[in-house]
N, C-alpha and C. Protein backbone atom coordinates (compact mmCIF):
# COMPACT_ATOMS: atom_id res chain seq x y z
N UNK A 1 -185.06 -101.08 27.97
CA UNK A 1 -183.77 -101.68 28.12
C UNK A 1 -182.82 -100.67 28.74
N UNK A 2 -182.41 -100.45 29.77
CA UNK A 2 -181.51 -99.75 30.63
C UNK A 2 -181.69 -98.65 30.37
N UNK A 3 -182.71 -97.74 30.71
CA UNK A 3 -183.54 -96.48 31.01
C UNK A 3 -183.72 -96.47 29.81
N UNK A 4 -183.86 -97.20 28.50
CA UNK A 4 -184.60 -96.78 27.37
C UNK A 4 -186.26 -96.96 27.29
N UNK A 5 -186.80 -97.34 28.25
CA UNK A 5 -188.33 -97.51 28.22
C UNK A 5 -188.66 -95.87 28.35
N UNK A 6 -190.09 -95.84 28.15
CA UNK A 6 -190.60 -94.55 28.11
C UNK A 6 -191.33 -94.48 29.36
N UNK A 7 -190.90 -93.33 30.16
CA UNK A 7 -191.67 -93.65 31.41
C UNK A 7 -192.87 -92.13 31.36
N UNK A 8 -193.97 -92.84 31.94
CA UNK A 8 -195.10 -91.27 31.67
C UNK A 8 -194.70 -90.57 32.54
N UNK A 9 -194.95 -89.34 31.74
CA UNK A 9 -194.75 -88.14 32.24
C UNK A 9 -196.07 -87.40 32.63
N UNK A 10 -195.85 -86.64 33.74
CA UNK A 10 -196.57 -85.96 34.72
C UNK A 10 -197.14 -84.47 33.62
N UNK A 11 -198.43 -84.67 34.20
CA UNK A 11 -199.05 -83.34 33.84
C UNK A 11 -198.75 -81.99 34.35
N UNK A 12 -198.32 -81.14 33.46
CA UNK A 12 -197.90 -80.33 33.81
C UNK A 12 -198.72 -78.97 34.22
N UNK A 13 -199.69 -78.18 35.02
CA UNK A 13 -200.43 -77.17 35.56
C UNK A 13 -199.64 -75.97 35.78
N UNK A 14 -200.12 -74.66 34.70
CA UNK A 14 -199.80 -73.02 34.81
C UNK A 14 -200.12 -72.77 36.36
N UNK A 15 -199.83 -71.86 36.82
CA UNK A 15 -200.06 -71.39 38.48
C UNK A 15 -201.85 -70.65 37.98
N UNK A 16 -201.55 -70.05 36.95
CA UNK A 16 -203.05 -69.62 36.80
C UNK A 16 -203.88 -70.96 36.07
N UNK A 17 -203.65 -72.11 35.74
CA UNK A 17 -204.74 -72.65 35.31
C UNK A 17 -205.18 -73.38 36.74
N UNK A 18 -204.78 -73.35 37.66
CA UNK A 18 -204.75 -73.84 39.14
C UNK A 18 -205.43 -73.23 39.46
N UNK A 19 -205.45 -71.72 39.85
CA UNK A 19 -205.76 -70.33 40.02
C UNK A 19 -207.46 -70.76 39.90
N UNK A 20 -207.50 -70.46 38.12
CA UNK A 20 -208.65 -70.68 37.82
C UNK A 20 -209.90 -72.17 37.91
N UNK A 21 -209.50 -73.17 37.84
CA UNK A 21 -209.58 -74.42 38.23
C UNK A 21 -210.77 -74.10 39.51
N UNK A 22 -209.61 -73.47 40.66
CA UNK A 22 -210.58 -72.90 41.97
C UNK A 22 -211.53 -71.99 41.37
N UNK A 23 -211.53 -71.05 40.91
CA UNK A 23 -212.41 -70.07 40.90
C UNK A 23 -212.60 -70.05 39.24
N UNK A 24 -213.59 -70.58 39.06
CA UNK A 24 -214.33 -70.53 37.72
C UNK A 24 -214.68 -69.08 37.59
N UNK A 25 -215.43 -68.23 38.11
CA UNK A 25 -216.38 -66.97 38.20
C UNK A 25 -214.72 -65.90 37.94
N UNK A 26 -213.63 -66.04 38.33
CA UNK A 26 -212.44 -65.15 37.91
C UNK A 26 -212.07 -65.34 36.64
N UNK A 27 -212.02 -66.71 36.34
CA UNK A 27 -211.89 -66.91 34.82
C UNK A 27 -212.72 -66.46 33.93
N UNK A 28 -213.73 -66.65 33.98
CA UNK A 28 -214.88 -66.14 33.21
C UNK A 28 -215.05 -64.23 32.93
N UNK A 29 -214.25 -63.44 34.55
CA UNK A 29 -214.30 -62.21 34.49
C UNK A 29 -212.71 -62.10 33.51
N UNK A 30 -212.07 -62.74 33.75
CA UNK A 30 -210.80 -62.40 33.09
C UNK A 30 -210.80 -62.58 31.32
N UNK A 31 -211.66 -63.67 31.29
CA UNK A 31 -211.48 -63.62 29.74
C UNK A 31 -212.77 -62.80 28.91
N UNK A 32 -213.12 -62.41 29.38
CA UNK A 32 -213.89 -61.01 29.21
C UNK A 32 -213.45 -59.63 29.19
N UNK A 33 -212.33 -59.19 30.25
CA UNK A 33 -211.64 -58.45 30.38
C UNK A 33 -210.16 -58.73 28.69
N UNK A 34 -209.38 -59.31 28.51
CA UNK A 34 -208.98 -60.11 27.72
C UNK A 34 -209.59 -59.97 26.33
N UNK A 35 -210.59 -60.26 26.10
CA UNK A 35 -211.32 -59.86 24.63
C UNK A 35 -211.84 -58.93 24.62
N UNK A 36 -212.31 -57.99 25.94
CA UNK A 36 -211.81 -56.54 25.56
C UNK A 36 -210.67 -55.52 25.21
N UNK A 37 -209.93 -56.03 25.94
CA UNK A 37 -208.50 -55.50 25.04
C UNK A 37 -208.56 -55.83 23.67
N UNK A 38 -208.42 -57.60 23.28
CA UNK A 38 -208.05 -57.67 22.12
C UNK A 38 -208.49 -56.94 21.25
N UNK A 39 -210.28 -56.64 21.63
CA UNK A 39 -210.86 -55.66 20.55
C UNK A 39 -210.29 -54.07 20.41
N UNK A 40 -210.09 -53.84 21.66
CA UNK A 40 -208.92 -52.19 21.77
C UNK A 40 -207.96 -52.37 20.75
N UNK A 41 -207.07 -53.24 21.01
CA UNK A 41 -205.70 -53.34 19.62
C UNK A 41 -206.34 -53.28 18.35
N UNK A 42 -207.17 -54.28 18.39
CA UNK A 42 -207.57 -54.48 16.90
C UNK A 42 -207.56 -53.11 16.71
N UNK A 43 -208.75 -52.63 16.68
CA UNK A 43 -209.29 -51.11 16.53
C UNK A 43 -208.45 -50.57 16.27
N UNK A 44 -206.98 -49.82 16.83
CA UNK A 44 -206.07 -49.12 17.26
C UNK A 44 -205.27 -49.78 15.76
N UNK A 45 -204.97 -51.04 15.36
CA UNK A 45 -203.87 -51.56 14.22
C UNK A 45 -204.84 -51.11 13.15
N UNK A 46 -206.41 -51.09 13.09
CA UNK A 46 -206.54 -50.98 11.67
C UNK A 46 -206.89 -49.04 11.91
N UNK A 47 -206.50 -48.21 12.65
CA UNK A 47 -206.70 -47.42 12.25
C UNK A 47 -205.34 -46.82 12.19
N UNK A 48 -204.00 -47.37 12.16
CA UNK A 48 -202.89 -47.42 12.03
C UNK A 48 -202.08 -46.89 12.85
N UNK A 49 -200.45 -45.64 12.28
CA UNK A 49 -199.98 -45.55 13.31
C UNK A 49 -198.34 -45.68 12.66
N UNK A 50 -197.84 -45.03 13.88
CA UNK A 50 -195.74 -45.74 13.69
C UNK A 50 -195.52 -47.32 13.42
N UNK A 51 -194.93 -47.07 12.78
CA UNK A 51 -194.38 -48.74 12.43
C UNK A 51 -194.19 -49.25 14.24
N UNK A 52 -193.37 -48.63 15.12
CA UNK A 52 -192.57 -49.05 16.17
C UNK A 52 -194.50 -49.40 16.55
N UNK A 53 -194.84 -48.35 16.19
CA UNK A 53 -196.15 -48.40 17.23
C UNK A 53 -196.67 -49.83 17.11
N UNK A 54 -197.07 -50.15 16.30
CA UNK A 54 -198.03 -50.99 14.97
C UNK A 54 -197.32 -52.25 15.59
N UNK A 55 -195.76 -52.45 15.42
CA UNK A 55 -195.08 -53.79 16.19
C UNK A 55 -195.44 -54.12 17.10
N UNK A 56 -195.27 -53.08 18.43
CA UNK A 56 -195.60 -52.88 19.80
C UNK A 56 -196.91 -53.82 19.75
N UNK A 57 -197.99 -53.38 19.00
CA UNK A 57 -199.53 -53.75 19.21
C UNK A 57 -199.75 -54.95 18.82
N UNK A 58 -198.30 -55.62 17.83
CA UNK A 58 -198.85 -57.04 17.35
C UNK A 58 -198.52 -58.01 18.07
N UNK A 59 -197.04 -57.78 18.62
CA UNK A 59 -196.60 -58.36 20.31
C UNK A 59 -197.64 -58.57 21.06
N UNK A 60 -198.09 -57.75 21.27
CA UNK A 60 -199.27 -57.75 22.80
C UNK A 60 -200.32 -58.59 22.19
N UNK A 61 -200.66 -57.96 21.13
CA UNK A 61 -202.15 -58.98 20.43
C UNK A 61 -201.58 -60.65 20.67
N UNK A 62 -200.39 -60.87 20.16
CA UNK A 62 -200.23 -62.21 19.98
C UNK A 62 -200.37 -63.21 21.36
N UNK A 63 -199.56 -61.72 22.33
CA UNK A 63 -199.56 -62.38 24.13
C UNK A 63 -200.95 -62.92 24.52
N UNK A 64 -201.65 -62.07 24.12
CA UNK A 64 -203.01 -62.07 24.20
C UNK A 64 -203.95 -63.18 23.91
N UNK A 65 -204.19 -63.47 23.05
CA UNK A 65 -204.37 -64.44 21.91
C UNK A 65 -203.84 -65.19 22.56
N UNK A 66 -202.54 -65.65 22.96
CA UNK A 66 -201.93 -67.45 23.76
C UNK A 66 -202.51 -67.43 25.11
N UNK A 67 -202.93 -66.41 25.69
CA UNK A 67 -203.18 -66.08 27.16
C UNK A 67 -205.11 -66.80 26.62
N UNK A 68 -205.24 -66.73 26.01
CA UNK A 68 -206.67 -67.01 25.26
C UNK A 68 -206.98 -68.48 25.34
N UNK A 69 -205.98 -68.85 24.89
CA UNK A 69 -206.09 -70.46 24.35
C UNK A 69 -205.49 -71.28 25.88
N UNK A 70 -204.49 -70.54 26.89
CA UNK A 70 -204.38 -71.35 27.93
C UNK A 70 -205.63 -71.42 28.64
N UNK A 71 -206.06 -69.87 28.64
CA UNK A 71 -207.63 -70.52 29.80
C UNK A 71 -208.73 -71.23 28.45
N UNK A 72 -208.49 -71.20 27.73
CA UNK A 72 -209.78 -72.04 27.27
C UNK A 72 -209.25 -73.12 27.31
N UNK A 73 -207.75 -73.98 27.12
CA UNK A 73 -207.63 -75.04 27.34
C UNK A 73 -207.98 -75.67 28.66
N UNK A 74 -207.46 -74.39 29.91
CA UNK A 74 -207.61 -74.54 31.25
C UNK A 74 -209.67 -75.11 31.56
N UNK A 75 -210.10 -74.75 30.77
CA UNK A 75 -211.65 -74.61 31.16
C UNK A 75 -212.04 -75.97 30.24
N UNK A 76 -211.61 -76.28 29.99
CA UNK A 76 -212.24 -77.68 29.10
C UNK A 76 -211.36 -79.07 30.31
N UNK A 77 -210.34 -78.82 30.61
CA UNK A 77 -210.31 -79.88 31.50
C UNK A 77 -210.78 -79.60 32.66
């Protein structure tokens, strides 16, 4: 009723899930590269450290970790 209908909305594509989309074989090197780090932090938080430090490392872990879940979402569609 006078723009109250729901109109669909467009799928929305990261520049890298595009990226990867084309080139499967980069994705596959990247998230390899990617869970090698994560395992670096890990390592590095449980053998501790400066608080500032320790923050620093949980930031990045977390970047990490979402950077994780876009290409695996990216790779299932």
């Amino acid at each position: 009723m006078f723009g109250l209908e729901k109109s669909p909305r467009e799928k929305f594509d990261f520049d890298l899930e595009v990226d990867l989309k084309d080139n499967p074989k980069k994705a596959k090197e990247l998230m390899n590269t990617i869970e090698g780090n994560i395992n670096k932090i890990k390592k590095k938080l449980k053998s501790g450290g400066s608080k500032e430090e320790l923050n620093k490392l949980g930031t990045l872990l977390q970047g990490y970790t979402a950077l994780v879940k876009v290409l695996k979402k990216s790779q299932k569609t």
